[in-house]
N, C-alpha and C. Protein backbone atom coordinates (compact mmCIF):
# COMPACT_ATOMS: atom_id res chain seq x y z
N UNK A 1 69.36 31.91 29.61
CA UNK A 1 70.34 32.87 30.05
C UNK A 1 70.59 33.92 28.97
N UNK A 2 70.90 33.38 27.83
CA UNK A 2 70.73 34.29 26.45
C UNK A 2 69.58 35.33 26.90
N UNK A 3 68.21 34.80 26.85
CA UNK A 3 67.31 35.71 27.01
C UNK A 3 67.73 36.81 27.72
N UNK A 4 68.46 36.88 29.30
CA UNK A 4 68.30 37.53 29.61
C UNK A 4 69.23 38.79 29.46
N UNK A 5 70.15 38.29 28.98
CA UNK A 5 71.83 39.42 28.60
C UNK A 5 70.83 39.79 27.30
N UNK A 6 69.47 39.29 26.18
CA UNK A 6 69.39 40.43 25.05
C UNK A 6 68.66 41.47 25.27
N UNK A 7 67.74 41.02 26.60
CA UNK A 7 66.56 42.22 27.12
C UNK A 7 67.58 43.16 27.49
N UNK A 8 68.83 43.62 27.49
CA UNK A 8 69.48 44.11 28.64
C UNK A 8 70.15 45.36 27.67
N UNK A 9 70.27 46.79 28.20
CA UNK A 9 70.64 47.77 27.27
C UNK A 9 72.66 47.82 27.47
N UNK A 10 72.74 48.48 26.99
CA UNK A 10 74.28 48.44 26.85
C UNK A 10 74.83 48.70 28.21
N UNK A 11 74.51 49.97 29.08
CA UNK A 11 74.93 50.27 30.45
C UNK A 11 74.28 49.30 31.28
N UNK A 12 73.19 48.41 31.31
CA UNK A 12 72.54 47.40 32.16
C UNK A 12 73.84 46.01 31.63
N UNK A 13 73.81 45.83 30.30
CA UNK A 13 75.07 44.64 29.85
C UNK A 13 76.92 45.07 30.94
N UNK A 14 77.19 46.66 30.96
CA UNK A 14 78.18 46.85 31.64
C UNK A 14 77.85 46.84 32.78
N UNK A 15 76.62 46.89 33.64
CA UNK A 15 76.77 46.39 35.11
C UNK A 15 76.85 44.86 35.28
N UNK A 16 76.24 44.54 34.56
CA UNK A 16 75.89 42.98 35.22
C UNK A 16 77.61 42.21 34.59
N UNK A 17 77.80 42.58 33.94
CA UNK A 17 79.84 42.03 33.49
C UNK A 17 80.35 42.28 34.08
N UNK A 18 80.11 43.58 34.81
CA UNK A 18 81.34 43.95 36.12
C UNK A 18 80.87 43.11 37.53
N UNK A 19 79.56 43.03 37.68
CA UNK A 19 79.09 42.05 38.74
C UNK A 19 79.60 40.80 38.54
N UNK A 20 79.22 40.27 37.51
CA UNK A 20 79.89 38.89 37.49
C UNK A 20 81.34 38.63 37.36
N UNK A 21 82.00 39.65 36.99
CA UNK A 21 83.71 39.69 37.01
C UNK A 21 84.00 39.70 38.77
N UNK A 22 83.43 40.37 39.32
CA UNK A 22 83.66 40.89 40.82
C UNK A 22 83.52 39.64 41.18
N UNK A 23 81.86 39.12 41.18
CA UNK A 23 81.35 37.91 42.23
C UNK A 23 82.19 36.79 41.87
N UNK A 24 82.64 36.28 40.26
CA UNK A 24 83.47 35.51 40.03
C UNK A 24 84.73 35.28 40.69
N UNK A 25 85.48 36.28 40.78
CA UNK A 25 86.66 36.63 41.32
C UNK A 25 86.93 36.48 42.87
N UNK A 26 85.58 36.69 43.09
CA UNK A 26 85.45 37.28 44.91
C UNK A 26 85.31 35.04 44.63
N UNK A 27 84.27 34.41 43.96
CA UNK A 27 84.66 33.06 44.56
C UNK A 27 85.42 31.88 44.04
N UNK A 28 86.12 32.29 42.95
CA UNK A 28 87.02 32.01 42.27
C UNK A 28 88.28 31.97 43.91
N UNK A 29 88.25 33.30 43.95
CA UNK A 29 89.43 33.45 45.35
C UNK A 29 88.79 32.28 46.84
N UNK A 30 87.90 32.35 46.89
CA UNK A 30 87.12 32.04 48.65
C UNK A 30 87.57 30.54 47.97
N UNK A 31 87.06 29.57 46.93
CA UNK A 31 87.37 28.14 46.24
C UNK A 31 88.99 27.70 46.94
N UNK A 32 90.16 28.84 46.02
CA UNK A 32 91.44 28.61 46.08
C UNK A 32 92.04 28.88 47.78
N UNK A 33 90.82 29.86 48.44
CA UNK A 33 91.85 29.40 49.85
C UNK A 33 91.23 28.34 50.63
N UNK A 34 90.11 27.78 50.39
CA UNK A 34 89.78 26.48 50.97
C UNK A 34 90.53 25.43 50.24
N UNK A 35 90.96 25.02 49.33
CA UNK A 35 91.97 24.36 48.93
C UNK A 35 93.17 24.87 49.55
N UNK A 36 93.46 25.94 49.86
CA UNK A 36 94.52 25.76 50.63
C UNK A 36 95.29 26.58 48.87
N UNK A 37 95.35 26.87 48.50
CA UNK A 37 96.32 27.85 47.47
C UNK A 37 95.91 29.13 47.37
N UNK A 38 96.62 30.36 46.86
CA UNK A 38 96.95 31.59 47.20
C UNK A 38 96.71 32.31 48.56
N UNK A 39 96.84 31.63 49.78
CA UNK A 39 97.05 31.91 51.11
C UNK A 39 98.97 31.88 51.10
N UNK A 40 99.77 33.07 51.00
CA UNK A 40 101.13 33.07 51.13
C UNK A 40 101.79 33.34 52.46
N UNK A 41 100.70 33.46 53.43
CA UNK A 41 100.95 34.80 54.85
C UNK A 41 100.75 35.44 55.08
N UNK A 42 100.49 36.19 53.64
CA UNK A 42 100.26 37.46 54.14
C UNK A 42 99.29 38.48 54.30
N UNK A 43 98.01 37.34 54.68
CA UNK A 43 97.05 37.90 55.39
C UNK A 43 96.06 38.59 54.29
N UNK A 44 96.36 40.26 53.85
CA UNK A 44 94.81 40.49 53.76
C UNK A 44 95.33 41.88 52.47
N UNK A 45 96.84 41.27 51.45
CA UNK A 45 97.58 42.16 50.95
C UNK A 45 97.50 43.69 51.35
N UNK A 46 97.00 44.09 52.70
CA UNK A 46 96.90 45.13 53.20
C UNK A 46 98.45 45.23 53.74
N UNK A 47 99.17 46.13 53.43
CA UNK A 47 100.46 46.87 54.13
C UNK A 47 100.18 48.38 55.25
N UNK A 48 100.35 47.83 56.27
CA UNK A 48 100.19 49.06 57.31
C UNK A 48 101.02 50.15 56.95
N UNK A 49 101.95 49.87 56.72
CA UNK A 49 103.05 50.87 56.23
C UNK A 49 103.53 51.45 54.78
N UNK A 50 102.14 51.08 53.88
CA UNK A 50 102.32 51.69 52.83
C UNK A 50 100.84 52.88 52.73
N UNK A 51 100.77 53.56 51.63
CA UNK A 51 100.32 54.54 51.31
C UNK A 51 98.71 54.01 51.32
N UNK A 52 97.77 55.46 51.74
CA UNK A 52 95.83 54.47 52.04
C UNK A 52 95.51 54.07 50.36
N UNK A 53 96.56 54.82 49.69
CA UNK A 53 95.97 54.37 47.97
C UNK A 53 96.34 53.02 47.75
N UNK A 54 97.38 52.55 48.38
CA UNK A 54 97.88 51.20 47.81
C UNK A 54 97.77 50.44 48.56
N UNK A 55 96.67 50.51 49.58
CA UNK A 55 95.78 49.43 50.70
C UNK A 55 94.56 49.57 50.59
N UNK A 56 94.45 50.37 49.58
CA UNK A 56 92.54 50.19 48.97
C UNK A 56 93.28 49.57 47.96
N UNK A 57 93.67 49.73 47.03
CA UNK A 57 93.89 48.56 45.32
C UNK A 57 94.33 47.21 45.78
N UNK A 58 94.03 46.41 47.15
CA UNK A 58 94.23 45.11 46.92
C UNK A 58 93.27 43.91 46.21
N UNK A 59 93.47 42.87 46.05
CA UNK A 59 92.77 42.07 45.18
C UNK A 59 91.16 41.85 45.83
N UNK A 60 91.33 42.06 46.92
CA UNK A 60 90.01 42.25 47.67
C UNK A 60 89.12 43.22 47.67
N UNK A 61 90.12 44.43 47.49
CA UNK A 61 89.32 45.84 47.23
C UNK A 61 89.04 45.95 45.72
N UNK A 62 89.82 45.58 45.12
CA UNK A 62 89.26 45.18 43.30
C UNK A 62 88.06 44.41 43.32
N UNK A 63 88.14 43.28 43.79
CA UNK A 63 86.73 42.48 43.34
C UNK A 63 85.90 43.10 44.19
N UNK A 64 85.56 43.77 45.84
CA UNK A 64 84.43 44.38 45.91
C UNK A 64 84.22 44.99 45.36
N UNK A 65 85.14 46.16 44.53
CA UNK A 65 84.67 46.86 43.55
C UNK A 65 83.65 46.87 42.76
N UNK A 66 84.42 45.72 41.49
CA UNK A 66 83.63 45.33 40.44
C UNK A 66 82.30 45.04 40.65
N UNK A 67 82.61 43.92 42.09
CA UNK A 67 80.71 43.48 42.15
C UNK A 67 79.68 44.28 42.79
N UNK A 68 80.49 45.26 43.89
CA UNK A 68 79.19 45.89 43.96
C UNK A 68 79.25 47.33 43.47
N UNK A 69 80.11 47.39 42.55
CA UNK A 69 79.71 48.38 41.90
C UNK A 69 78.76 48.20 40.17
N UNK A 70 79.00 46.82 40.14
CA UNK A 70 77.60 46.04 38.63
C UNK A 70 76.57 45.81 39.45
N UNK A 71 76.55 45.48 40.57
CA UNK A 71 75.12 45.31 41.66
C UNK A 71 74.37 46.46 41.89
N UNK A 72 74.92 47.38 42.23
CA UNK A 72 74.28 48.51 42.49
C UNK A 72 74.01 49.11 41.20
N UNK A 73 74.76 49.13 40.31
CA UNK A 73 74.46 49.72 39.14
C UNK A 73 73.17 49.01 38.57
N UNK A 74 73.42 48.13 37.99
CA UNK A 74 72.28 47.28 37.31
C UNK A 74 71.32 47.57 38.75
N UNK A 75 71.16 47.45 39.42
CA UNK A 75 69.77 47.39 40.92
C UNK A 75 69.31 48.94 40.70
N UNK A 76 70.23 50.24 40.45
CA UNK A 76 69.82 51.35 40.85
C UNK A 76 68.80 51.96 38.95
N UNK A 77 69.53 51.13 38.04
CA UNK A 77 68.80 50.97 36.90
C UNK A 77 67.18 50.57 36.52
N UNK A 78 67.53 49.26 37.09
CA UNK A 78 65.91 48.69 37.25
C UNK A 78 65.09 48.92 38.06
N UNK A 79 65.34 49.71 39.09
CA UNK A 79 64.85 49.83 39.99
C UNK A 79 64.06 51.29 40.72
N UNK A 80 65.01 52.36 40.10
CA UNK A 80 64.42 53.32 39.86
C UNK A 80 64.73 54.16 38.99
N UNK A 81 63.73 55.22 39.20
CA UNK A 81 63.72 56.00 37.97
C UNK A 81 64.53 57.02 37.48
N UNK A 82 65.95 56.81 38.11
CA UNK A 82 67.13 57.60 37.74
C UNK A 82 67.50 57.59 36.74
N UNK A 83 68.55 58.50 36.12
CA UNK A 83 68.81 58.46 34.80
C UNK A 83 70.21 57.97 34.90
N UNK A 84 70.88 57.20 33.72
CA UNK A 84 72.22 56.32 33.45
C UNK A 84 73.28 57.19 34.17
N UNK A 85 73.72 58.36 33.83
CA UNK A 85 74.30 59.00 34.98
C UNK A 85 74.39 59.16 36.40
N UNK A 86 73.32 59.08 36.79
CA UNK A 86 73.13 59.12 38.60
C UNK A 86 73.15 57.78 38.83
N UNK A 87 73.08 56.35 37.99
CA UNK A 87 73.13 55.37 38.61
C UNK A 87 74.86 55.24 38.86
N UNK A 88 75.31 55.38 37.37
CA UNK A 88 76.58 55.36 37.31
C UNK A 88 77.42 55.87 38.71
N UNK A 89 77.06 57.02 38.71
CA UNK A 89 77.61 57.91 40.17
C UNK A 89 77.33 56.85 41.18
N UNK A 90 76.50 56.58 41.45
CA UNK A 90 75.68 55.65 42.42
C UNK A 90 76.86 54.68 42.47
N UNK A 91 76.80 53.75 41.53
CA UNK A 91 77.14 52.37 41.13
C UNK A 91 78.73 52.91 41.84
N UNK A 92 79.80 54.30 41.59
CA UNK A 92 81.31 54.19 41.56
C UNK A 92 81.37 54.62 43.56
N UNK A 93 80.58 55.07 43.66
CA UNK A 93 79.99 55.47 45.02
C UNK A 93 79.72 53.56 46.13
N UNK A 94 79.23 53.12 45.56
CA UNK A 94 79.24 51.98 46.12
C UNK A 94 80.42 51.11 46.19
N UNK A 95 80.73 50.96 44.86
CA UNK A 95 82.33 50.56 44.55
C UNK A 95 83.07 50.68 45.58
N UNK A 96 83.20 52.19 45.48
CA UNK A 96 84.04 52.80 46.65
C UNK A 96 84.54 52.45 47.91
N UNK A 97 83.22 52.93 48.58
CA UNK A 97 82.55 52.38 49.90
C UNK A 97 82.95 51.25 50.28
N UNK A 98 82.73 50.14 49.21
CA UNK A 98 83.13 48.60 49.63
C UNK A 98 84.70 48.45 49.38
N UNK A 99 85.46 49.33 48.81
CA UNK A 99 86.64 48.83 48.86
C UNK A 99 87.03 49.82 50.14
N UNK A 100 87.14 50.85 50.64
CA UNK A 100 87.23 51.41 51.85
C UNK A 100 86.56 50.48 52.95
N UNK A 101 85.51 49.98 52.74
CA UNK A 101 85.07 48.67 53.70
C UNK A 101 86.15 47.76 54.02
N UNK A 102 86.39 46.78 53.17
CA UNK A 102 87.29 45.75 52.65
C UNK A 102 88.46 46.09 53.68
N UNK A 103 89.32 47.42 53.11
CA UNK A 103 90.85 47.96 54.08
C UNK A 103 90.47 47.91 55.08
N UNK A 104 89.22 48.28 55.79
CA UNK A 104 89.06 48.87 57.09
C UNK A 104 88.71 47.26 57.75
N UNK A 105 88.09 46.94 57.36
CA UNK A 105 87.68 44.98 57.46
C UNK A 105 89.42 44.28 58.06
N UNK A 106 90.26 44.63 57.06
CA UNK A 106 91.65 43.69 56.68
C UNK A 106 92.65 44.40 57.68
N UNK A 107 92.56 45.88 57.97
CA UNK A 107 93.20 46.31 59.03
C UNK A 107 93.24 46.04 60.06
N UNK A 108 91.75 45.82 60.64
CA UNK A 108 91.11 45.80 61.80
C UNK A 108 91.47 44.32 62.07
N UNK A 109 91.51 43.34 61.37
CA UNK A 109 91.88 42.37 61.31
C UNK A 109 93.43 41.96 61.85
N UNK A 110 94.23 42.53 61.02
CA UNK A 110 95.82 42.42 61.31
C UNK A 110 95.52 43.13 62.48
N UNK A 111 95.19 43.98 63.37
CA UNK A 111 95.61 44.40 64.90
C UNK A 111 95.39 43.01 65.72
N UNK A 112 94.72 41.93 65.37
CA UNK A 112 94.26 41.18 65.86
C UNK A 112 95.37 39.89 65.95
N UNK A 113 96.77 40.26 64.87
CA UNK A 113 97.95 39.33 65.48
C UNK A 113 98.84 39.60 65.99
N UNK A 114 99.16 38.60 66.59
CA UNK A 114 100.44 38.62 67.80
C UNK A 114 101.83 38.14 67.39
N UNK A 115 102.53 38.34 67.36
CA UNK A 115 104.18 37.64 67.36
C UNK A 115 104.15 36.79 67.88
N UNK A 116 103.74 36.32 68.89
CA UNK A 116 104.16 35.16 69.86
C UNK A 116 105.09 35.12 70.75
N UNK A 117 105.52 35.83 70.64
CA UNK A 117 107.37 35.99 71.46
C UNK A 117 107.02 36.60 72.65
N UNK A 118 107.87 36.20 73.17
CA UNK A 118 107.51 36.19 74.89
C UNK A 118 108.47 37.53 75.22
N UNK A 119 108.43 38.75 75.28
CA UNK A 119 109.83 39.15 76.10
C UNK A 119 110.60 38.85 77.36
N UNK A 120 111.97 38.68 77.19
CA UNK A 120 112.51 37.95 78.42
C UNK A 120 112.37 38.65 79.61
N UNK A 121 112.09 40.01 79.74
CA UNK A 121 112.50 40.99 80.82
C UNK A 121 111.09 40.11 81.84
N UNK A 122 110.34 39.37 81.30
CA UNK A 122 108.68 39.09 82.05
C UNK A 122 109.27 38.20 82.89
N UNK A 123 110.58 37.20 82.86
CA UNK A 123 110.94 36.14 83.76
C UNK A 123 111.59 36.47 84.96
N UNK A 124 111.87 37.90 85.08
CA UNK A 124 112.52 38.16 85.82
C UNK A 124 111.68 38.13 87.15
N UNK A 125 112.31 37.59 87.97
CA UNK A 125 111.60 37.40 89.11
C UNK A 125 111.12 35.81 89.19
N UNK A 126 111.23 35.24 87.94
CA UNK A 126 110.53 33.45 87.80
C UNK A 126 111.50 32.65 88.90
N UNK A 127 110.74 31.63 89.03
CA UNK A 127 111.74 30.55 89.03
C UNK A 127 111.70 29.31 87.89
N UNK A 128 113.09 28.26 88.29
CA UNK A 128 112.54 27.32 87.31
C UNK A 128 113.90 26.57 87.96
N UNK A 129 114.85 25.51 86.92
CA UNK A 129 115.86 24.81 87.08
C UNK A 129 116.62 24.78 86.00
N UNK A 130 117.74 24.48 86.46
CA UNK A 130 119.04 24.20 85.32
C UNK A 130 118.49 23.17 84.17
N UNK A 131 118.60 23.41 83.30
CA UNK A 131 118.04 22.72 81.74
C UNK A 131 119.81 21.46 81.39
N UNK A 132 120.45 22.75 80.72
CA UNK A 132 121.79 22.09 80.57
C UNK A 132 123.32 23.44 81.56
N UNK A 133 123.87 22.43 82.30
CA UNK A 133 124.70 23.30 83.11
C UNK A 133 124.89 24.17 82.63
N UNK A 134 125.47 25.44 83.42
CA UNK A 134 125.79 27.11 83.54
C UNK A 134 127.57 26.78 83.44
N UNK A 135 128.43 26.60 82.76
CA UNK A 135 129.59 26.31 83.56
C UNK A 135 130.14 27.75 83.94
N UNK A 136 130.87 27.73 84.61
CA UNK A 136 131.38 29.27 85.19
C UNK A 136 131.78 30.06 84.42
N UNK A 137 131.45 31.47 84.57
CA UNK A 137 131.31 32.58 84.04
C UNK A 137 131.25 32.04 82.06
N UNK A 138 130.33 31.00 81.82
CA UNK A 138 129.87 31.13 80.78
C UNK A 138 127.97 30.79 80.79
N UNK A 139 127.45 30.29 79.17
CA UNK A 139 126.12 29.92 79.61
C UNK A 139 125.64 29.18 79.22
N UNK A 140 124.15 28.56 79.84
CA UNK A 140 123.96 27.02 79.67
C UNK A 140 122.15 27.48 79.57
N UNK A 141 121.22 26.75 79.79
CA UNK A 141 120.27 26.78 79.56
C UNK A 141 119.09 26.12 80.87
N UNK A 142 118.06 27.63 81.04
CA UNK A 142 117.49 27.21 82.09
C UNK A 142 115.76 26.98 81.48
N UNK A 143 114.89 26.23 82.75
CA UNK A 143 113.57 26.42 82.23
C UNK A 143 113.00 26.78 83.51
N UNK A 144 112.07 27.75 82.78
CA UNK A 144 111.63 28.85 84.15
C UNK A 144 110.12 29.19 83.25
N UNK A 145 109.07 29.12 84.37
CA UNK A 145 107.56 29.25 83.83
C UNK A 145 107.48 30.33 83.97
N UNK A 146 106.90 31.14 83.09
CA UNK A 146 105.95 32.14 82.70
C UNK A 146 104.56 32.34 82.08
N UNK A 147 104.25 32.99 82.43
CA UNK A 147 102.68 32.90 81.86
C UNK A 147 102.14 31.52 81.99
N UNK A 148 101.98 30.62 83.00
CA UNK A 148 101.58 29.64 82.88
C UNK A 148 102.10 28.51 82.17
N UNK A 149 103.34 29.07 81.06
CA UNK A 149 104.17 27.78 80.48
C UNK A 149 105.52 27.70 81.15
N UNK A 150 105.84 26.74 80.68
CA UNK A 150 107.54 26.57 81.05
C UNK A 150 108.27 26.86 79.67
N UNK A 151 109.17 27.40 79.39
CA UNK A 151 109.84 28.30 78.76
C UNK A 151 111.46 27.88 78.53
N UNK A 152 111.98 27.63 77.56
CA UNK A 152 113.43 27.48 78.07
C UNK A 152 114.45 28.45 77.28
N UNK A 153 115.01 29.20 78.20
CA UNK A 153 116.19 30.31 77.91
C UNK A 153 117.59 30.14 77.84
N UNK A 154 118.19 30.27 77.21
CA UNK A 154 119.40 30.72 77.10
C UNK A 154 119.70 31.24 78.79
N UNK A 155 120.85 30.77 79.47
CA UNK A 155 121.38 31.44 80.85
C UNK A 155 122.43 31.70 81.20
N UNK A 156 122.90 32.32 82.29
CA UNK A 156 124.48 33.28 82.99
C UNK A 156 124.11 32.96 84.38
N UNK A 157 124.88 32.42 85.24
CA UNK A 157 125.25 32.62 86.41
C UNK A 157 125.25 33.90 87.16
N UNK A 158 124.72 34.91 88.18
CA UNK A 158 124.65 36.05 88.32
C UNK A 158 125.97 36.07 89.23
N UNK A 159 126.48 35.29 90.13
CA UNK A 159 127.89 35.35 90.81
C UNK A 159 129.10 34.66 89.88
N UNK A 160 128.88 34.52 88.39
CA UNK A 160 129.90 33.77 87.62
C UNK A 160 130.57 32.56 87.70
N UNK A 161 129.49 31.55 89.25
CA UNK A 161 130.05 30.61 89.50
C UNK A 161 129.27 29.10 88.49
N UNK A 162 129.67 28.00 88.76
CA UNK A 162 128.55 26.91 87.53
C UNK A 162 127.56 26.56 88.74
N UNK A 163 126.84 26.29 87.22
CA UNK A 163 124.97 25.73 88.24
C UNK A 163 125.08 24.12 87.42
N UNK A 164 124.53 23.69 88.25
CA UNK A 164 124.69 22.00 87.64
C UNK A 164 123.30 22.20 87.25
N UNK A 165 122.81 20.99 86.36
CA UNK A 165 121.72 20.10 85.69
C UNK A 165 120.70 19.81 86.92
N UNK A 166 119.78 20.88 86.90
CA UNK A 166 118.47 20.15 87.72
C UNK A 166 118.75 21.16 88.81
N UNK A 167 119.72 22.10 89.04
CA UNK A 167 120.05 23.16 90.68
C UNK A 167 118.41 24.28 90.55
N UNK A 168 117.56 24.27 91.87
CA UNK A 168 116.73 25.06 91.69
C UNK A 168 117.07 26.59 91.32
N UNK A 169 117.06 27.69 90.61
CA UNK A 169 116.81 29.50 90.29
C UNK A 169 115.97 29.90 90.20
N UNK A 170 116.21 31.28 90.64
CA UNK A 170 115.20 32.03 90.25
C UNK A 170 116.09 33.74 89.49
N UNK A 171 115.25 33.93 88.72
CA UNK A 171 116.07 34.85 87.94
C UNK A 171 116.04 36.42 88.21
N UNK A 172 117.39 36.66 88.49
CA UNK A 172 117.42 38.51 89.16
C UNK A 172 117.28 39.19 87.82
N UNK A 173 117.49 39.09 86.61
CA UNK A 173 117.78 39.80 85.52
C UNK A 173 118.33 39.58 84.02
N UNK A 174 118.28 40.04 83.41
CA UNK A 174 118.13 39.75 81.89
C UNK A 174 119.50 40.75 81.32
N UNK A 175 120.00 40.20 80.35
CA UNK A 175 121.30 40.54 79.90
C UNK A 175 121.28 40.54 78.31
N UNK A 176 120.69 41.15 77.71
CA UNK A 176 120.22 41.09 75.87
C UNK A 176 119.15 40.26 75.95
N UNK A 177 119.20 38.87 75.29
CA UNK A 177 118.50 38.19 75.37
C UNK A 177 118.75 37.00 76.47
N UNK A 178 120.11 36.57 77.36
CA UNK A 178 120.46 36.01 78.22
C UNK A 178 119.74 36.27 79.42
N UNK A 179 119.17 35.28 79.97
CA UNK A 179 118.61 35.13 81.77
C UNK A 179 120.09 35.33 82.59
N UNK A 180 119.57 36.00 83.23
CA UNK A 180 120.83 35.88 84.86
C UNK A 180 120.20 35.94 85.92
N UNK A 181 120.50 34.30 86.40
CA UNK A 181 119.81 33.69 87.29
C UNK A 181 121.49 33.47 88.88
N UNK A 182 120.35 33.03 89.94
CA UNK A 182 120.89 32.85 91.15
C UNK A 182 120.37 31.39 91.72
N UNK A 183 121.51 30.63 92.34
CA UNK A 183 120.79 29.62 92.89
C UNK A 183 119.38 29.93 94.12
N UNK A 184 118.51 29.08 93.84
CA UNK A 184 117.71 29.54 94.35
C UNK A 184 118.00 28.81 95.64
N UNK A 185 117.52 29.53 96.84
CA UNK A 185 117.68 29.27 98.59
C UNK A 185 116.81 29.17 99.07
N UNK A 186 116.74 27.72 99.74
CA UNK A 186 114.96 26.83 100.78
C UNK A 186 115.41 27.86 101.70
C-alpha cells in the first residue's frame, strides 16, 4: 500500500485523500445506519424550506463531494492527457454534480412521505356505531370506516339528543375536529 501513495505526485496524493475521506465517510455513515445510530428522523438533512445552498452542504452532499471529486480527479489524471488544472476543474465539476445529485435524490425522496392523518371532512357521509355514549348535547366517541379501516372519532349528536353504546350512525358533518353524526334509520 506504501508503494502505492510513493509512486503518487502531490495533486494525485490530494485526490486519492479526498476519495478516501469521501468513500470512508459515505461507509463509515451506511455501517452506523444499519446499526441503527445516526438515523434521528430526519430523513435526508435536506430542509424544503431552507435556502438551495444549505440543502446542497448536507453530510451527504459533503461526502459525495469529497469522493467523487478524488475519483474523478485522480481517474482524469491517470488517465488522460490533461494538464493538473483541467483535471482539477474536472474533479470540482464532478464534486458538484454529485452533491446537486444527492439534494435532488433526498428531495425527491421526502415527496414520497405522508402524515398519515386521515382528514375528518372524508367521513362524512360514513357510517359506523356508538364507541362510548354521545350524552346530550355533549360528546362521546364513534367508530365509522373509512378508507377501508375503522377509525375512531371524537363525536356530537346532530339533534343534541344522547346516542347510547352500540346505536347504528351515519355522519352528516364535521365540526373542527368533532364528527356530527345522526342515528342511523333501517
Amino acid at each position: 500500500m506504501s508503494v502505492f501513495f510513493e509512486g503518487l505526485g502531490r495533486l494525485e496524493l490530494f485526490f486519492v485523500v479526498c476519495a478516501l475521506i469521501g468513500g470512508g465517510m459515505l461507509l463509515l455513515r451506511l455501517l452506523l445506519l444499519l446499526v441503527g445510530f445516526g438515523d434521528h428522523g430526519e430523513g435526508a438533512d435536506v430542509h424544503p424550506d431552507s435556502d438551495t445552498g444549505f440543502q446542497l452542504l448536507s453530510i451527504q452532499g459533503i461526502t459525495a463531494f469529497f469522493m467523487m471529486f478524488g475519483l474523478v480527479g485522480y481517474a482524469l489524471l491517470r488517465t488522460t492527457t490533461w494538464s493538473a488544472a483541467f483535471a482539477s476543474v474536472g474533479a470540482v465539476v464532478a464534486g458538484i454534480g454529485s452533491m446537486f445529485l444527492i439534494q435532488r435524490i433526498f428531495l425527491s425522496m421526502g415527496r414520497l412521505q405522508s402524515s398519515g392523518t386521515l382528514p375528518t371532512d372524508r367521513a362524512v357521509g360514513g357510517e359506523g356505531s356508538v364507541y362510548l355514549t354521545i350524552p346530550a348535547r355533549g360528546t362521546g366517541r364513534v367508530q365509522v370506516a373509512i378508507a377501508g379501516r375503522l377509525r375512531e372519532f371524537e363525536a356530537t349528536s346532530a339533534d343534541g339528543g344522547a346516542l347510547a353504546t352500540g346505536e347504528l350512525v351515519r355522519v352528516t358533518g364535521v365540526s373542527g375536529d368533532v364528527l356530527v353524526v345522526e342515528r342511523k334509520v333501517n
